[in-house]
PDB file of N, CA and C in Angstrom:
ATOM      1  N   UNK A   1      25.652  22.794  97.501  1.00  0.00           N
ATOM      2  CA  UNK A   1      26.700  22.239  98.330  1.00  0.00           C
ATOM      3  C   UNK A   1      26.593  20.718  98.446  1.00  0.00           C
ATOM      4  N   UNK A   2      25.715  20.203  98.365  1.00  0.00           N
ATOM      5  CA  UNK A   2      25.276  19.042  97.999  1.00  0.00           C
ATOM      6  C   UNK A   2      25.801  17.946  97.630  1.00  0.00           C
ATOM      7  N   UNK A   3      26.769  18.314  96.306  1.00  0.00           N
ATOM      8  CA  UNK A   3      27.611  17.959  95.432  1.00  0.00           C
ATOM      9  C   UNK A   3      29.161  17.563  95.646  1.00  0.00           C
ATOM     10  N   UNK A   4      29.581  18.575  96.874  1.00  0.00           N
ATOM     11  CA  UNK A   4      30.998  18.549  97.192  1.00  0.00           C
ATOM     12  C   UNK A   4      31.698  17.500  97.856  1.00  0.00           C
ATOM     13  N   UNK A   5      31.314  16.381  97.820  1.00  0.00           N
ATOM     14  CA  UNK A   5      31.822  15.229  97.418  1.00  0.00           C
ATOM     15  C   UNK A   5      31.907  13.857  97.146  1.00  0.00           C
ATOM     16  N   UNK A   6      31.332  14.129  95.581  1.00  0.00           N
ATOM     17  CA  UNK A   6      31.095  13.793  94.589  1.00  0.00           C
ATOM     18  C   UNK A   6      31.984  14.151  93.575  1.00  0.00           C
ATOM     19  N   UNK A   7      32.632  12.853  93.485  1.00  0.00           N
ATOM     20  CA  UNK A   7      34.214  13.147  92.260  1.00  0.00           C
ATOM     21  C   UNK A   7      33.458  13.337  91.098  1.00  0.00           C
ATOM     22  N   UNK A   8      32.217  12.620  91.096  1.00  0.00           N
ATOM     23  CA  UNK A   8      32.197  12.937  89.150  1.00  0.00           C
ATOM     24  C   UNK A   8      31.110  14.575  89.013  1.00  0.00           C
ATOM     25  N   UNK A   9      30.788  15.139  90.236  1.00  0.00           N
ATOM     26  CA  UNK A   9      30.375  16.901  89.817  1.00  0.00           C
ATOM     27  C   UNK A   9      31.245  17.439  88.763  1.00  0.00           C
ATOM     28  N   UNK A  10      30.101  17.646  87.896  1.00  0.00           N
ATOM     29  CA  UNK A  10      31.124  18.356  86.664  1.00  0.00           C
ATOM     30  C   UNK A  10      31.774  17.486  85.658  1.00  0.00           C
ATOM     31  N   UNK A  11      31.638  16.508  85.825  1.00  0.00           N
ATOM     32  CA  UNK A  11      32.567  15.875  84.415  1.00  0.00           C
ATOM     33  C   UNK A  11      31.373  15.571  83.990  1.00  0.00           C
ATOM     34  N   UNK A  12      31.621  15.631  82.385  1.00  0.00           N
ATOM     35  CA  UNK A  12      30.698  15.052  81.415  1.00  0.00           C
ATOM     36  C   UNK A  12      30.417  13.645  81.214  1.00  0.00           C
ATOM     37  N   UNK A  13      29.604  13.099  80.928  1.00  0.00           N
ATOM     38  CA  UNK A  13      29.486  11.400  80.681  1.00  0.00           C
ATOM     39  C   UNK A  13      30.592  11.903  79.177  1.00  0.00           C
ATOM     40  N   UNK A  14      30.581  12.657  78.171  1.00  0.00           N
ATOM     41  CA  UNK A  14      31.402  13.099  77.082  1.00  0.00           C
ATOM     42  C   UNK A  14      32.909  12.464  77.179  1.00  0.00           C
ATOM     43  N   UNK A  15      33.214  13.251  78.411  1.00  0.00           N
ATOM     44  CA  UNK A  15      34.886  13.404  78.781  1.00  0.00           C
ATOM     45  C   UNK A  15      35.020  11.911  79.726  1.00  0.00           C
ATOM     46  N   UNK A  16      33.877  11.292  80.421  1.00  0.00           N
ATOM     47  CA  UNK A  16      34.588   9.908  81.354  1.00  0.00           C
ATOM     48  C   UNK A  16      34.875   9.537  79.770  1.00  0.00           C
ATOM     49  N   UNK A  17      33.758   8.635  78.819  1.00  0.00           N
ATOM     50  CA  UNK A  17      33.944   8.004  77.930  1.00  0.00           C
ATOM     51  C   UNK A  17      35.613   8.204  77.434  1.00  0.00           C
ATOM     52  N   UNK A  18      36.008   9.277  76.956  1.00  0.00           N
ATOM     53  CA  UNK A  18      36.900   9.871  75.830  1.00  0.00           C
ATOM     54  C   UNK A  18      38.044   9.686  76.719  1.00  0.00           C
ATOM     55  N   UNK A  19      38.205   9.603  77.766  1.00  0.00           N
ATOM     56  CA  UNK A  19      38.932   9.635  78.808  1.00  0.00           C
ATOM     57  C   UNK A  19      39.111   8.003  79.241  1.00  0.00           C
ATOM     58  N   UNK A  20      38.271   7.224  79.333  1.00  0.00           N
ATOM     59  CA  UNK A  20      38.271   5.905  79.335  1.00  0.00           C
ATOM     60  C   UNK A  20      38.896   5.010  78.231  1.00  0.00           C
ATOM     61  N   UNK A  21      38.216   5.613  77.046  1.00  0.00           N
ATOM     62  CA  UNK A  21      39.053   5.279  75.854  1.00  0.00           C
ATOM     63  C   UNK A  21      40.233   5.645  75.658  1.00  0.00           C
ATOM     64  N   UNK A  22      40.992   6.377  76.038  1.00  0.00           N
ATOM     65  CA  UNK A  22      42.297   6.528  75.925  1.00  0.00           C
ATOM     66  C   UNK A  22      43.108   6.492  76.631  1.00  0.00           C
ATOM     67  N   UNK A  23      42.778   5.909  77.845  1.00  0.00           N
ATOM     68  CA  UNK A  23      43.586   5.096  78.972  1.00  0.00           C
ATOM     69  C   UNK A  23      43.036   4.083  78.724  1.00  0.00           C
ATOM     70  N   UNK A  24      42.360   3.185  78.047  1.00  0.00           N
ATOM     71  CA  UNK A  24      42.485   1.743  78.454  1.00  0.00           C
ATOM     72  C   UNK A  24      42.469   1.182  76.727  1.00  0.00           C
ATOM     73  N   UNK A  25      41.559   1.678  75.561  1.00  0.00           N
ATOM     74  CA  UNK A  25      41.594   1.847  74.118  1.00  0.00           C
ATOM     75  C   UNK A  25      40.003   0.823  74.342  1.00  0.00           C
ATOM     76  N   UNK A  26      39.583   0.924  73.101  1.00  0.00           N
ATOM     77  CA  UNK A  26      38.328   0.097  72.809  1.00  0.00           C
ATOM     78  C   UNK A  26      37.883  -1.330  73.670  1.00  0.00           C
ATOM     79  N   UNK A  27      39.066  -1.653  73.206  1.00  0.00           N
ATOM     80  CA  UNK A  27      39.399  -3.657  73.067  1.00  0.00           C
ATOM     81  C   UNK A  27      39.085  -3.715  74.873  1.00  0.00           C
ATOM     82  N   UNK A  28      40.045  -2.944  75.335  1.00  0.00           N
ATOM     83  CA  UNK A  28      39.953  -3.413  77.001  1.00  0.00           C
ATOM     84  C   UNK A  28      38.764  -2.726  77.076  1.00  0.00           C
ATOM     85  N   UNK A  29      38.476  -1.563  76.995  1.00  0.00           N
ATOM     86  CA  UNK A  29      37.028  -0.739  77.637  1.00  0.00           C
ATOM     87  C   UNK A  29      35.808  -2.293  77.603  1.00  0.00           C
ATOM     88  N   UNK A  30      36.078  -2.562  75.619  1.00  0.00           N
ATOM     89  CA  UNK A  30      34.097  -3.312  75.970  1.00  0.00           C
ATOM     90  C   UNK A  30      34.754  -4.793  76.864  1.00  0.00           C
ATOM     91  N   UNK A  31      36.303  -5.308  77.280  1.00  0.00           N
ATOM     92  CA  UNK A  31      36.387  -6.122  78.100  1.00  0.00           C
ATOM     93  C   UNK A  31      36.275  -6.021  79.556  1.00  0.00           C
ATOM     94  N   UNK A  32      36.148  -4.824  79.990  1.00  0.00           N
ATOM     95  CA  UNK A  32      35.674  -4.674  81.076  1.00  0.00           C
ATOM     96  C   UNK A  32      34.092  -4.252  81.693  1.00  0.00           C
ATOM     97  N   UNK A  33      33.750  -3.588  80.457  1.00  0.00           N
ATOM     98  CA  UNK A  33      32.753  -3.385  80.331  1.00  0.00           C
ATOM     99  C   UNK A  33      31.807  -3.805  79.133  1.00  0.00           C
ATOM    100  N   UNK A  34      31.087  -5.145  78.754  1.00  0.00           N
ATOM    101  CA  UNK A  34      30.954  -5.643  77.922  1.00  0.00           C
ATOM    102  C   UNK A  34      29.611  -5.776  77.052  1.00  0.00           C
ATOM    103  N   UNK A  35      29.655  -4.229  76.953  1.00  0.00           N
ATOM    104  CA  UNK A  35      28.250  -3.476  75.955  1.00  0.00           C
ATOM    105  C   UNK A  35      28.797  -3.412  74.867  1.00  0.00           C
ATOM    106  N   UNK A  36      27.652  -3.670  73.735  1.00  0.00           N
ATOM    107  CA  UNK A  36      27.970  -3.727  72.614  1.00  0.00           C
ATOM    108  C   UNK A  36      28.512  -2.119  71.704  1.00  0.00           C
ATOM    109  N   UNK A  37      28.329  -1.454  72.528  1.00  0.00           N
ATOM    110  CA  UNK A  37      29.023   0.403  71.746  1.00  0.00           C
ATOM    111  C   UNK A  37      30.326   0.254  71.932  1.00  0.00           C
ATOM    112  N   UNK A  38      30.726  -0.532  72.802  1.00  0.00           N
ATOM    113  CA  UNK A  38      32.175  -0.755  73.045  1.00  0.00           C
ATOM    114  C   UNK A  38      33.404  -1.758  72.837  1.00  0.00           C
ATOM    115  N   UNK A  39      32.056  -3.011  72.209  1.00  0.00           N
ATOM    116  CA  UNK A  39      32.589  -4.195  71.113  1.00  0.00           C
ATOM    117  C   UNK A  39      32.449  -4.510  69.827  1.00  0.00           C
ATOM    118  N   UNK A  40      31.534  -3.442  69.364  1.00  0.00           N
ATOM    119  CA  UNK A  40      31.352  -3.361  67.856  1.00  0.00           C
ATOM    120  C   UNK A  40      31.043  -2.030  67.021  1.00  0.00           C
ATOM    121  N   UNK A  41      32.389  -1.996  66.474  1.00  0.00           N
ATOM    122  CA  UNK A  41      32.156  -0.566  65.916  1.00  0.00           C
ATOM    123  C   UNK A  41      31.884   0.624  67.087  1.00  0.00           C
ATOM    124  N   UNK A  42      32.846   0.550  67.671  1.00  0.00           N
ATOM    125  CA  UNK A  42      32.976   1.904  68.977  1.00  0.00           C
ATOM    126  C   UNK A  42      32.868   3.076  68.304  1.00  0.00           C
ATOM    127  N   UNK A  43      32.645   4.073  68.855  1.00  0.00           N
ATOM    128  CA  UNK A  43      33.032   5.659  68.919  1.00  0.00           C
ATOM    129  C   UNK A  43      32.824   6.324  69.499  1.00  0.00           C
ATOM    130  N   UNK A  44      32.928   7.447  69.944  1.00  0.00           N
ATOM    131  CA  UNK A  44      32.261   8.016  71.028  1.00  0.00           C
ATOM    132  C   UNK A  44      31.207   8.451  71.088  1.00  0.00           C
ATOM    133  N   UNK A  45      30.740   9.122  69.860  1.00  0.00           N
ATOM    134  CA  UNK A  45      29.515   9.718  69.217  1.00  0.00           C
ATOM    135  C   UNK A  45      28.205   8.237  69.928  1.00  0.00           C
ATOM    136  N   UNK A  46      28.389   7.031  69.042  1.00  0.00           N
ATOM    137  CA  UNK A  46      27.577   5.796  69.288  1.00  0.00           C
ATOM    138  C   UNK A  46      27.457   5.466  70.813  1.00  0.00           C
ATOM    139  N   UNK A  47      28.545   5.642  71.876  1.00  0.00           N
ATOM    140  CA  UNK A  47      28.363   5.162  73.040  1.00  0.00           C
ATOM    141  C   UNK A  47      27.687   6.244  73.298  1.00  0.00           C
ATOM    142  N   UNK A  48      27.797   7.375  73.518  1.00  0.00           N
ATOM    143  CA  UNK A  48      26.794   8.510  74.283  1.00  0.00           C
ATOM    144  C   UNK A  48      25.508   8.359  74.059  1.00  0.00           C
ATOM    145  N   UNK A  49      24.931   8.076  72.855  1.00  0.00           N
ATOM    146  CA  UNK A  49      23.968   7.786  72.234  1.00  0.00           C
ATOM    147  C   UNK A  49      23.528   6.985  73.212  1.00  0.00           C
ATOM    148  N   UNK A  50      24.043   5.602  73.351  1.00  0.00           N
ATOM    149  CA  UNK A  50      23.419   4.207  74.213  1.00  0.00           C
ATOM    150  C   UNK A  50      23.687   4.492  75.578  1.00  0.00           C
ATOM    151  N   UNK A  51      24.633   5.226  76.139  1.00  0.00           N
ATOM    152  CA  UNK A  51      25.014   5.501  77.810  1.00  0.00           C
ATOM    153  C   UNK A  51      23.700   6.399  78.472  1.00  0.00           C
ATOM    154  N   UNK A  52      23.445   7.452  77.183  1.00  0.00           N
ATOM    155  CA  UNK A  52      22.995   8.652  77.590  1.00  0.00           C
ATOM    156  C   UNK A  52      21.187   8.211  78.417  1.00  0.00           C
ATOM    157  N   UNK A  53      21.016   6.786  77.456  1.00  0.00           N
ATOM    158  CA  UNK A  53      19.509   6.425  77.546  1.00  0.00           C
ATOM    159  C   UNK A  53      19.724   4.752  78.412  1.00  0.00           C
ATOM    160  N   UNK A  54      20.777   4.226  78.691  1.00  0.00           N
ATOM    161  CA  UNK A  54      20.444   2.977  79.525  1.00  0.00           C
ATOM    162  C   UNK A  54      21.375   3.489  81.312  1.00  0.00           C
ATOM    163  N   UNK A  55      20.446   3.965  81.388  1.00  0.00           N
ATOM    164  CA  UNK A  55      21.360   3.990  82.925  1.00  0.00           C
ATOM    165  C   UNK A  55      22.255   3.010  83.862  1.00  0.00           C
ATOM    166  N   UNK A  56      21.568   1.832  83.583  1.00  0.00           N
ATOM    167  CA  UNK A  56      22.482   0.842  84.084  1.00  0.00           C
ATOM    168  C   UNK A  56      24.292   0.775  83.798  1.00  0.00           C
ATOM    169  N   UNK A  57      23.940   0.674  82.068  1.00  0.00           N
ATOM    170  CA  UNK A  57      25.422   1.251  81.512  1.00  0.00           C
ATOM    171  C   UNK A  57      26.214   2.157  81.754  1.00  0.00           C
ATOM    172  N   UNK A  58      25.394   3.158  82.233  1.00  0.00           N
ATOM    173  CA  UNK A  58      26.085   4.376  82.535  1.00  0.00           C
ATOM    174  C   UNK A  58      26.447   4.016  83.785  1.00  0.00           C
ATOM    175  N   UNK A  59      25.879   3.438  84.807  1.00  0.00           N
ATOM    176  CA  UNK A  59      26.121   3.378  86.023  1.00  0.00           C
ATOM    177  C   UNK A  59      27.789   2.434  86.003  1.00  0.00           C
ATOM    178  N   UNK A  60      28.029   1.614  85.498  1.00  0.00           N
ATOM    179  CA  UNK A  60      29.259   1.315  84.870  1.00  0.00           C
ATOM    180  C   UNK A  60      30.278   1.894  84.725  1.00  0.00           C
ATOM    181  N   UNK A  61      29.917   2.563  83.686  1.00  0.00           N
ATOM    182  CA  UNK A  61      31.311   3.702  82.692  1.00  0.00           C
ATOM    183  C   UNK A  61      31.741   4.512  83.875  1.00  0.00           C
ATOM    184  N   UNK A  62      30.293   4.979  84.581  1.00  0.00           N
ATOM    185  CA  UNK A  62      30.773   6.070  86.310  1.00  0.00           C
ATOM    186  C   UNK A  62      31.817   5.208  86.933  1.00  0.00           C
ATOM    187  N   UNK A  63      31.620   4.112  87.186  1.00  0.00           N
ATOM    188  CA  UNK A  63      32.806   3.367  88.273  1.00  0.00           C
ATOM    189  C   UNK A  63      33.525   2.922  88.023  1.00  0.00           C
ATOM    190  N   UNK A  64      33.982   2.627  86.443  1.00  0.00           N
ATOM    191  CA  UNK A  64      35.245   2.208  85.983  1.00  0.00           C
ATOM    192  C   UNK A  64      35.856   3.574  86.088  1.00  0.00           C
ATOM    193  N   UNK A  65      35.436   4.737  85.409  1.00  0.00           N
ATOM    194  CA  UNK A  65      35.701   5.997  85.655  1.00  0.00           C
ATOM    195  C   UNK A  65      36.354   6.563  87.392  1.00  0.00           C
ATOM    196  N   UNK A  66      35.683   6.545  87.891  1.00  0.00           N
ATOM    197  CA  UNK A  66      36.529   6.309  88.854  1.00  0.00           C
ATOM    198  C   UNK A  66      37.361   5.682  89.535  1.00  0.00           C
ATOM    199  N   UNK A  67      37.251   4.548  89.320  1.00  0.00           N
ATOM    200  CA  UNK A  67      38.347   3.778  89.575  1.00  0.00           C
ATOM    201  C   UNK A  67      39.771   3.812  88.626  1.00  0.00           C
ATOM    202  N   UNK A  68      39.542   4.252  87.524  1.00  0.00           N
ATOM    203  CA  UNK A  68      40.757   4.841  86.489  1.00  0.00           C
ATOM    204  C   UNK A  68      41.545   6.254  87.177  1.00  0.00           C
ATOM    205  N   UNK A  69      40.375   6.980  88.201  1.00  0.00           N
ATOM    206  CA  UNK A  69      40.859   7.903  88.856  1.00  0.00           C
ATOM    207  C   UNK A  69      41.579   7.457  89.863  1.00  0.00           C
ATOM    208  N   UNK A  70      41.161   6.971  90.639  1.00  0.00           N
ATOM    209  CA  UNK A  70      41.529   6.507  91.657  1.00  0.00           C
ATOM    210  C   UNK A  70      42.992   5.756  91.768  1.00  0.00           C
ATOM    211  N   UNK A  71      42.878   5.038  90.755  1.00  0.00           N
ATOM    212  CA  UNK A  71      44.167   4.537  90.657  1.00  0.00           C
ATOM    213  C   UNK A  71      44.529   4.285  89.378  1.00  0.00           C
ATOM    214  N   UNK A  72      45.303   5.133  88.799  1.00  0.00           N
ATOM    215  CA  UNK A  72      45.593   5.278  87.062  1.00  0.00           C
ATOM    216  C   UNK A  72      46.988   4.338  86.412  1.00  0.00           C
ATOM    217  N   UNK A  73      47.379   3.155  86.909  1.00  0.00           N
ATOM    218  CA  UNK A  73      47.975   2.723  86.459  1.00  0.00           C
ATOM    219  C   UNK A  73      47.494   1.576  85.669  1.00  0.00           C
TER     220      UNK A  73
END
């Protein structure tokens, strides 16, 4: 119960990424967020790779992620 509220329970770091990328595309993602998986030679495969092991980054992708939720325009 712990969990219940907490917007990102259950989403994959997989699906923010893939989900980030296609509401905002590459170019804006590594401009808002300005790691190199996301300014050179992106994909999704390569960012999980680098998200999965620098937490800081990840701590990132989580709050742009929500904030794409939060307000999706």
């Amino acid at each position: 119960m712990t969990q219940a509220n907490n917007p990102l329970h259950g989403i994959t770091l997989e699906k923010m990424v893939t989900e980030l990328q296609q509401h905002y595309g590459w170019e804006e993602l590594g401009s808002r967020i300005n790691i190199r998986c996301f300014t050179h030679d992106p994909s999704i495969k390569s960012s999980l790779k680098f998200l999965r092991r620098t937490p800081w980054a990840r701590t990132k992708v989580e709050a742009l992620y929500l904030d794409m939720i939060e307000r999706p325009w």
